[in-house]
C-alpha atoms as a PDB file:
ATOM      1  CA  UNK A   1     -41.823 -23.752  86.427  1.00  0.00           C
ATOM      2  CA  UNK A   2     -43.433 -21.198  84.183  1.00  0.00           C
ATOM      3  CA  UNK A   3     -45.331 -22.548  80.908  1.00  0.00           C
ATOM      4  CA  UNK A   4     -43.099 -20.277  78.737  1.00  0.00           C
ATOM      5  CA  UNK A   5     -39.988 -21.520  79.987  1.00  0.00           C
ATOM      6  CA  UNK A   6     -40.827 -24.630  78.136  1.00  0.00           C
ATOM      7  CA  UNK A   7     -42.572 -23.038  74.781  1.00  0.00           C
ATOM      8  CA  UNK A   8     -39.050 -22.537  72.437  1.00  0.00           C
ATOM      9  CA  UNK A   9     -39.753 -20.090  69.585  1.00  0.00           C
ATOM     10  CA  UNK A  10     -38.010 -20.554  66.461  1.00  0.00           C
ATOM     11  CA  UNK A  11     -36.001 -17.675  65.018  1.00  0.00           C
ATOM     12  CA  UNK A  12     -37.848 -18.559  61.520  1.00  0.00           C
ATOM     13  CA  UNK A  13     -40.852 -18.107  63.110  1.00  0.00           C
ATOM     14  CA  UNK A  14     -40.477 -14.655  64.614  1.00  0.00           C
ATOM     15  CA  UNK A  15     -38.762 -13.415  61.012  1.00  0.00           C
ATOM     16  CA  UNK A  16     -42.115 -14.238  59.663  1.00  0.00           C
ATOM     17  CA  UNK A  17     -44.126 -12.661  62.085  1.00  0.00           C
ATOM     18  CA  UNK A  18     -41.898  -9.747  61.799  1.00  0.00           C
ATOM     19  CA  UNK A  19     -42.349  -9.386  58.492  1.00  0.00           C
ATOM     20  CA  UNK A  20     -46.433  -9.976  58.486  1.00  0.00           C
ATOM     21  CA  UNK A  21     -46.118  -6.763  61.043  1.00  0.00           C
ATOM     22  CA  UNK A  22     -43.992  -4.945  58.570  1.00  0.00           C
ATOM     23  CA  UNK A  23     -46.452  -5.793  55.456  1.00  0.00           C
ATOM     24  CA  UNK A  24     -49.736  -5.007  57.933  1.00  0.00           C
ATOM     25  CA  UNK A  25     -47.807  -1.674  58.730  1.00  0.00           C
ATOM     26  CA  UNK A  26     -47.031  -0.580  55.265  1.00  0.00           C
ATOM     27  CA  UNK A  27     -50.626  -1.088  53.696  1.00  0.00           C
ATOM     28  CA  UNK A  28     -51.898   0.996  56.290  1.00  0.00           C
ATOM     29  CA  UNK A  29     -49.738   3.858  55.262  1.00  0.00           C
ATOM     30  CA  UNK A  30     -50.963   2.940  51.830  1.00  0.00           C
ATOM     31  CA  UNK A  31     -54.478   3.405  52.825  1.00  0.00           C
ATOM     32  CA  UNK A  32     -54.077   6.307  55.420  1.00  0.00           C
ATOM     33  CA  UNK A  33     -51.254   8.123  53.289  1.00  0.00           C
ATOM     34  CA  UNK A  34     -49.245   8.469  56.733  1.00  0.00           C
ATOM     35  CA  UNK A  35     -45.455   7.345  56.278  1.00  0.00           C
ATOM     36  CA  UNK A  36     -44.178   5.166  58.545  1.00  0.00           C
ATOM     37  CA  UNK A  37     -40.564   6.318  59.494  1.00  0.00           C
ATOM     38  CA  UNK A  38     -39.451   2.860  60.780  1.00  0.00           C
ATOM     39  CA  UNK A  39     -40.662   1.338  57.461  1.00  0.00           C
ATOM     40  CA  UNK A  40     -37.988  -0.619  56.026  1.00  0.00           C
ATOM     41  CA  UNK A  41     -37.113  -0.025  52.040  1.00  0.00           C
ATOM     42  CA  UNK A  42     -38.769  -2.661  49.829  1.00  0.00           C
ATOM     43  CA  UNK A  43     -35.923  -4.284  48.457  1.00  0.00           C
ATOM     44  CA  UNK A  44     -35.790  -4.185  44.550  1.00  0.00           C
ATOM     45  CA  UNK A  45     -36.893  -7.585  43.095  1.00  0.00           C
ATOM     46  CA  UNK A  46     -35.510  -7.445  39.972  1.00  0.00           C
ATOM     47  CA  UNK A  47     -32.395 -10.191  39.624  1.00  0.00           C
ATOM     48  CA  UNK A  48     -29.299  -7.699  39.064  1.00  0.00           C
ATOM     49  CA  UNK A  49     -27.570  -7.336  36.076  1.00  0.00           C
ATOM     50  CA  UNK A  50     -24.019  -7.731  36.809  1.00  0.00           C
ATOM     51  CA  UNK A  51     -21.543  -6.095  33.711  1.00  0.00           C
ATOM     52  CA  UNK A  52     -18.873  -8.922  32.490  1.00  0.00           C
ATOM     53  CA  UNK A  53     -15.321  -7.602  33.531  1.00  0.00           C
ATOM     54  CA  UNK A  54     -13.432  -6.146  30.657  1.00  0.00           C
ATOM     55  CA  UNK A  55     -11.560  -8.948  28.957  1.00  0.00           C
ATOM     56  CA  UNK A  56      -7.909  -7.504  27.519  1.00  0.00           C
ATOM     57  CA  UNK A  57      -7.773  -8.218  24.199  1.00  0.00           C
ATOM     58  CA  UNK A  58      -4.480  -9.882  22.497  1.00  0.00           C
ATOM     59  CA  UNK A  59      -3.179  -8.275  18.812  1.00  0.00           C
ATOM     60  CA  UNK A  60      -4.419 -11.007  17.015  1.00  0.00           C
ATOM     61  CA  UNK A  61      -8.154  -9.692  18.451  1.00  0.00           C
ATOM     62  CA  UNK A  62      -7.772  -6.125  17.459  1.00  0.00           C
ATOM     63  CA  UNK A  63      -6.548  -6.263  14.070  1.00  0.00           C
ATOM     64  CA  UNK A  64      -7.492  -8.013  11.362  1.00  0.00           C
ATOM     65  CA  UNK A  65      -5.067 -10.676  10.230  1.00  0.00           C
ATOM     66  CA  UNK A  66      -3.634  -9.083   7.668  1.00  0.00           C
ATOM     67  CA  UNK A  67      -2.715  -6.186   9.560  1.00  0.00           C
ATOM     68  CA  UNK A  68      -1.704  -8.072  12.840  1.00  0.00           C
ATOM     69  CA  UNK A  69       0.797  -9.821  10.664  1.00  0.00           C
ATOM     70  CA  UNK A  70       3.532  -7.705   8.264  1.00  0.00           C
ATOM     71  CA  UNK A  71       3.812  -8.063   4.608  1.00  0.00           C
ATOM     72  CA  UNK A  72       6.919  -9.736   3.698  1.00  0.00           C
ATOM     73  CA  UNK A  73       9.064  -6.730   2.523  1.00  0.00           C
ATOM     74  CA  UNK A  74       9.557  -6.435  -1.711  1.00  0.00           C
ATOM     75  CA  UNK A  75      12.884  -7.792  -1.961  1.00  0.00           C
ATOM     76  CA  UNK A  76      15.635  -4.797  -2.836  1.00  0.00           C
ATOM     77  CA  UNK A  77      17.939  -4.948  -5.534  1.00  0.00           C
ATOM     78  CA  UNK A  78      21.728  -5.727  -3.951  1.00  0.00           C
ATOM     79  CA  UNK A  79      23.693  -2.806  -3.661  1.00  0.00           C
ATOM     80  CA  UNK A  80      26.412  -5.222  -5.726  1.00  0.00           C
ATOM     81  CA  UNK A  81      23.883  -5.174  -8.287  1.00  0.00           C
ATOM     82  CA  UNK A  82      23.560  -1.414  -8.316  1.00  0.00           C
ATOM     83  CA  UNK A  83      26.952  -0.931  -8.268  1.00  0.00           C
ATOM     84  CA  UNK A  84      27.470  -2.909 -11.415  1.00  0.00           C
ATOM     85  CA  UNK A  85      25.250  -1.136 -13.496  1.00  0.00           C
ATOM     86  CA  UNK A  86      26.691   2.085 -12.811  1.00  0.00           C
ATOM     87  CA  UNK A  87      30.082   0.999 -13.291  1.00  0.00           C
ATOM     88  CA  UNK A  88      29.048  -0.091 -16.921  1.00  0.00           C
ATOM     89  CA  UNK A  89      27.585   2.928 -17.735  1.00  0.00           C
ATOM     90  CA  UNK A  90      30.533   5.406 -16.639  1.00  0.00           C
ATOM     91  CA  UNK A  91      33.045   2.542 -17.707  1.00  0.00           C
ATOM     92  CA  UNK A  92      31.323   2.394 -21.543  1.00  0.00           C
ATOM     93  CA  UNK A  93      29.824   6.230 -21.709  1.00  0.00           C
ATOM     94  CA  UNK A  94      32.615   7.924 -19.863  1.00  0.00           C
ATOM     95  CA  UNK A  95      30.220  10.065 -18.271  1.00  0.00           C
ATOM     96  CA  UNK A  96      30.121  11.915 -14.178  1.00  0.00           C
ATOM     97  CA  UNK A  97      29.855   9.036 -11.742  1.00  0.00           C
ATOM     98  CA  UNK A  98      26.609  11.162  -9.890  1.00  0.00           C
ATOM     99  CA  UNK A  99      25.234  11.116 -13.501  1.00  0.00           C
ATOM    100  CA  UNK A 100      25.430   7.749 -13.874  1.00  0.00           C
ATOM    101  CA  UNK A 101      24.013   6.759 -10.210  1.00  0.00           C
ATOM    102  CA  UNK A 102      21.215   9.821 -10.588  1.00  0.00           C
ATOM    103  CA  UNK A 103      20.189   7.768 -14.371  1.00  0.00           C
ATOM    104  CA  UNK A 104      20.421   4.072 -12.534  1.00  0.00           C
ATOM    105  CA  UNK A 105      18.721   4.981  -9.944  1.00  0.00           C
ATOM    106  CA  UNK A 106      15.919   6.760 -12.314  1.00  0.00           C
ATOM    107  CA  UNK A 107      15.942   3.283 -14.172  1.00  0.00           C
ATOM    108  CA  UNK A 108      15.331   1.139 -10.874  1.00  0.00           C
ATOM    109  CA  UNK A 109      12.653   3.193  -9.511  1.00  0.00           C
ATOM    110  CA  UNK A 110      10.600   3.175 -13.142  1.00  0.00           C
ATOM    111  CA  UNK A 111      10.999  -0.452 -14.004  1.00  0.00           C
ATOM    112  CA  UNK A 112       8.357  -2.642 -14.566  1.00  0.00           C
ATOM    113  CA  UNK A 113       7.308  -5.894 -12.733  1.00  0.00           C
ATOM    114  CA  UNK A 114       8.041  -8.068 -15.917  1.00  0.00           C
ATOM    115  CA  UNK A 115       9.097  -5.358 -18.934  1.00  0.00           C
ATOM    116  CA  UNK A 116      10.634  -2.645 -19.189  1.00  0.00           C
ATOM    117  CA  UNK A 117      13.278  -3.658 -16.554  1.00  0.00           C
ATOM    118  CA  UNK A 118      16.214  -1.190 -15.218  1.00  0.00           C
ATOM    119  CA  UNK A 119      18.412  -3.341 -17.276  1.00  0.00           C
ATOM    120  CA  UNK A 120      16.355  -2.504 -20.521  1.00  0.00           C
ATOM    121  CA  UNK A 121      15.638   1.366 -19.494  1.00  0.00           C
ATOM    122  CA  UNK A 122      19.673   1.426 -19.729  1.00  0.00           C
ATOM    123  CA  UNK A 123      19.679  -0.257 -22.985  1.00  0.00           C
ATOM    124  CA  UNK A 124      17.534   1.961 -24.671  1.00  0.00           C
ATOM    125  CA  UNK A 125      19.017   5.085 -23.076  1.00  0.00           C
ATOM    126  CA  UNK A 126      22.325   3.547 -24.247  1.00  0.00           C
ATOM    127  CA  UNK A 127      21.199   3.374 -28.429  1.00  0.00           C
ATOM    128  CA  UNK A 128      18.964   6.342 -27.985  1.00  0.00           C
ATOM    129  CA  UNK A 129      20.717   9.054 -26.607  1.00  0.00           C
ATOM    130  CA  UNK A 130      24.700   7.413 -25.463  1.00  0.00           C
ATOM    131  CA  UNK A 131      23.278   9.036 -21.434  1.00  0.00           C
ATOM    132  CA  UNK A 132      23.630  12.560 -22.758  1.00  0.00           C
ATOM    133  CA  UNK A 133      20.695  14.236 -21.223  1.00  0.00           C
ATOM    134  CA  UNK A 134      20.518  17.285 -24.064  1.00  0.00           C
ATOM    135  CA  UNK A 135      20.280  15.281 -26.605  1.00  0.00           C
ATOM    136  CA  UNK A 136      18.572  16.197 -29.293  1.00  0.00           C
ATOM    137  CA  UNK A 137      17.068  14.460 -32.715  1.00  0.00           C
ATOM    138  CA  UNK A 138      17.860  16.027 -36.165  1.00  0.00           C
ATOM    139  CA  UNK A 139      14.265  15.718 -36.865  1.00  0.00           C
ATOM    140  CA  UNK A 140      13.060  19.031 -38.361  1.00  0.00           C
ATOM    141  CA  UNK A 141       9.488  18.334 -37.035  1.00  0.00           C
ATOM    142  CA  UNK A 142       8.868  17.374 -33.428  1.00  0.00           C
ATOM    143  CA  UNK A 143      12.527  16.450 -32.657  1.00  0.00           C
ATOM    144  CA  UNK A 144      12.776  13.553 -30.064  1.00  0.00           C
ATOM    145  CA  UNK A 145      14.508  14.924 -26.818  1.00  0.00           C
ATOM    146  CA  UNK A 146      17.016  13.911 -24.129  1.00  0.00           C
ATOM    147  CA  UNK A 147      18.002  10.410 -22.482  1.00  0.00           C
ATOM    148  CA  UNK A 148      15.402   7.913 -24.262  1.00  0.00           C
ATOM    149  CA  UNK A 149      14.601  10.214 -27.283  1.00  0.00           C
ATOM    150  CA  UNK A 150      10.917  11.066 -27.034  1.00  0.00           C
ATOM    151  CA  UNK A 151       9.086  12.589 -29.497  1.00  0.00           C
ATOM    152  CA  UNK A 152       7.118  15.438 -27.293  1.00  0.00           C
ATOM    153  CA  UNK A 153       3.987  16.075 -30.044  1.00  0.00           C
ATOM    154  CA  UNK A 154       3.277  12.794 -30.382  1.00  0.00           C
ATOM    155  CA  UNK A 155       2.471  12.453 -26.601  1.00  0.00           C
ATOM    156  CA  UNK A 156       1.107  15.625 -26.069  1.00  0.00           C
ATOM    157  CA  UNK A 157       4.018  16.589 -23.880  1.00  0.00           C
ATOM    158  CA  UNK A 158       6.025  20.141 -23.405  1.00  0.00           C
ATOM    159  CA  UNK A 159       9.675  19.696 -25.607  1.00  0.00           C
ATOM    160  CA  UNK A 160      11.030  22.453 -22.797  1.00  0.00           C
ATOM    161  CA  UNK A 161       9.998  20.636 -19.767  1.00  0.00           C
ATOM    162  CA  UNK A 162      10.961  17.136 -20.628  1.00  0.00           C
ATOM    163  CA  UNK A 163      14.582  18.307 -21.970  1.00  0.00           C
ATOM    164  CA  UNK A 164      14.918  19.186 -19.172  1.00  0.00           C
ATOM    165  CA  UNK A 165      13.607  16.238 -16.644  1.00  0.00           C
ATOM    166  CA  UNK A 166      15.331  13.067 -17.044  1.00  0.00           C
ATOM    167  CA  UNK A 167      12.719  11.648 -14.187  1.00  0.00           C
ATOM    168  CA  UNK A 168       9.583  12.304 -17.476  1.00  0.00           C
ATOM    169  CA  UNK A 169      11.981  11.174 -20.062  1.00  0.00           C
ATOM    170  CA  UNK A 170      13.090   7.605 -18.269  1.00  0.00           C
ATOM    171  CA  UNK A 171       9.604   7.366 -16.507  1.00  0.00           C
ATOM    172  CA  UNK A 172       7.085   8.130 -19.760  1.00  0.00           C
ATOM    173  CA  UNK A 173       9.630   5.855 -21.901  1.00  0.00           C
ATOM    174  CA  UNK A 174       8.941   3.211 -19.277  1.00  0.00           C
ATOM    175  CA  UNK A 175       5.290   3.629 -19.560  1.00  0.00           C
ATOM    176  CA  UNK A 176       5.356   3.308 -23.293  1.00  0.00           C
ATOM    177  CA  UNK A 177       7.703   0.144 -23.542  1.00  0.00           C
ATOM    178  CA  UNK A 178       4.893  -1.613 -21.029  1.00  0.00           C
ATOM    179  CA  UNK A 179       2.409  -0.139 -23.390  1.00  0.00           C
ATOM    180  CA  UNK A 180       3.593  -1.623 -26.448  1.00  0.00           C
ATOM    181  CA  UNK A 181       4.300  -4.888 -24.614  1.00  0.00           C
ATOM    182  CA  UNK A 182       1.110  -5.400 -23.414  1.00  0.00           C
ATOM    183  CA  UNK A 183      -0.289  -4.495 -26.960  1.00  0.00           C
ATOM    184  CA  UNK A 184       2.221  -7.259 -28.442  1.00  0.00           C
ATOM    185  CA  UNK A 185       2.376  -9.207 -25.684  1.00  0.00           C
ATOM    186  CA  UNK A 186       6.242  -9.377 -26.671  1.00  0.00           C
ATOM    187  CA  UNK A 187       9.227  -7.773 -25.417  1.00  0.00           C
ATOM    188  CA  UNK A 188      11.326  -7.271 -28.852  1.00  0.00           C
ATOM    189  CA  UNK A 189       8.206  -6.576 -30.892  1.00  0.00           C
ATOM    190  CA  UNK A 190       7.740  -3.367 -28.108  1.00  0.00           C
ATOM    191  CA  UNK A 191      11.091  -2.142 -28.509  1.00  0.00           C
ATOM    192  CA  UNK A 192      11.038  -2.374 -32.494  1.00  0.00           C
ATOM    193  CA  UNK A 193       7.606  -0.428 -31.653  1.00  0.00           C
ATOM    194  CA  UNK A 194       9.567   2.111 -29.713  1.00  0.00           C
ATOM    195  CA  UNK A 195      11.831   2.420 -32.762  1.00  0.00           C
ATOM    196  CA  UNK A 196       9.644   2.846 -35.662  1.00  0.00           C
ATOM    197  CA  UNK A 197       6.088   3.555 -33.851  1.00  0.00           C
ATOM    198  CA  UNK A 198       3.609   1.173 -33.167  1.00  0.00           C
ATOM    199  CA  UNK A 199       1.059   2.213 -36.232  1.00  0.00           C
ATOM    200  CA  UNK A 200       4.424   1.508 -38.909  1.00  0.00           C
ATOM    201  CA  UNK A 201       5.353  -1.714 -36.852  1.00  0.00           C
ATOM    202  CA  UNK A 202       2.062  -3.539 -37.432  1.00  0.00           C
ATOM    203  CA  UNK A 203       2.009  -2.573 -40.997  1.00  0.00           C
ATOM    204  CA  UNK A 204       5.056  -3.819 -41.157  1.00  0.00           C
ATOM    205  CA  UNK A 205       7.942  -1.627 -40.825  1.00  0.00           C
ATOM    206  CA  UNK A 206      10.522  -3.351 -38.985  1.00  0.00           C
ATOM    207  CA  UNK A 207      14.095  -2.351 -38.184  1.00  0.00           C
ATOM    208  CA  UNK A 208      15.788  -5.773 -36.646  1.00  0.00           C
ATOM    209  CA  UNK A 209      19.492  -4.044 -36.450  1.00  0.00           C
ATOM    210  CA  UNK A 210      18.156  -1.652 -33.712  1.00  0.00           C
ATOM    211  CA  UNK A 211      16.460  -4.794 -32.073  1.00  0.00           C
ATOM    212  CA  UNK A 212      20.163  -6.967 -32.156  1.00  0.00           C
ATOM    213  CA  UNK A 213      21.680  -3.195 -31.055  1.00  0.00           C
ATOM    214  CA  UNK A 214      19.282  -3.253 -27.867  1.00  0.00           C
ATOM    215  CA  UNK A 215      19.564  -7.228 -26.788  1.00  0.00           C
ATOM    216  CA  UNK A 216      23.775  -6.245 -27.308  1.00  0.00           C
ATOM    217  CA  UNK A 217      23.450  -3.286 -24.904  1.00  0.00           C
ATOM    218  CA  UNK A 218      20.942  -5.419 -22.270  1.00  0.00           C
ATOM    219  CA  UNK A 219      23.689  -7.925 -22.525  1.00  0.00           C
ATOM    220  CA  UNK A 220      26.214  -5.369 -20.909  1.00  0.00           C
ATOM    221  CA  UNK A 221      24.357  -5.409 -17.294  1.00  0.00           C
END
């Protein structure tokens, strides 16, 4: 038998050898500047940077809690509710029903967290003016105007333009109850404030008759 018949060559072994060629092969290309075309591509050695998969993201991820979860809504009047203070206005004023629901509605949307309510808009709209929209004070200088009797000079407003707009009458009347209770830091003290001014109320001028006349008409709703 032949000698080589008997030698066994591991496979390891000729990948090494191989590859010693391969090396021996490439640095004389190096050297010489001759390509060889059967030179295999030096693989890149560099570990590979493999990009995590795109993770979907739940609600709670994307938003920010307070937007991922709703607000509890402001809690509505009842329509019963709404119903019942129109009714006492046509029912005691004998005025137009669509009157009545545009003025209500006017007094809900300008009420205050904790004072002026709707209920105490319609009180003083009730004294002031009896829900007639025209009406108009026998003051000779700077006559208070329509629903809750404002006095347009004294804060700086148009005597035209709020005659006509019961929204600017019931919302600036709003504004200065709050004011005035704020100022006070009480309710009947703002609406005797309303009645005489503020500057004659803390010097003293009271007028407790229209403060009995406005719990009376609050009463009503």
């Amino acid at each position: 038998m032949r000698l080589y018949e008997f030698v066994s060559v591991d496979e390891q072994q000729l990948d090494e050898i191989n590859a010693r060629k391969a090396m021996a092969a490439g640095a004389l290309a190096l050297a010489t500047g001759i390509g060889s075309p059967n030179l295999p591509e030096p693989k890149n050695n560099r570990a590979q940077i493999i990009e995590p998969a795109a993770v979907s993201k739940t609600p709670q991820e994307i938003h920010p809690p307070e937007i991922a979860h709703k607000a509890k809504p402001k809690t509505a009047s009842k329509p019963s509710d709404f119903k019942k203070l129109v009714d006492t206005v046509v029912n005691k004023y004998k005025i137009d029903l669509d009157l009545a629901i545009e003025i209500v509605t006017l007094a809900k949307r300008y009420e205050k967290p904790s004072f002026p309510r709707a209920e105490d808009l319609l009180a003083i709209i009730g004294i002031e003016s009896g829900f007639n929209p025209n009406a108009v004070s026998g003051l000779k200088n700077d006559p208070a105007v329509g629903l809750t009797q404002i006095r347009p000079n004294v804060w700086g407003l148009d005597a035209a333009d709020l005659q006509g707009d019961m929204e600017r009458q019931i919302s600036t009347s709003s504004d200065i109850l709050s004011k005035y209770n704020k100022h006070l830091r009480n309710s009947e003290d703002a609406v005797h404030a309303y009645n005489v001014g503020l500057t004659a109320f803390q010097r003293g001028d009271h007028n407790p008759a229209y403060v009995a006349k406005f719990n009376n008409e609050k009463g009503l709703y």
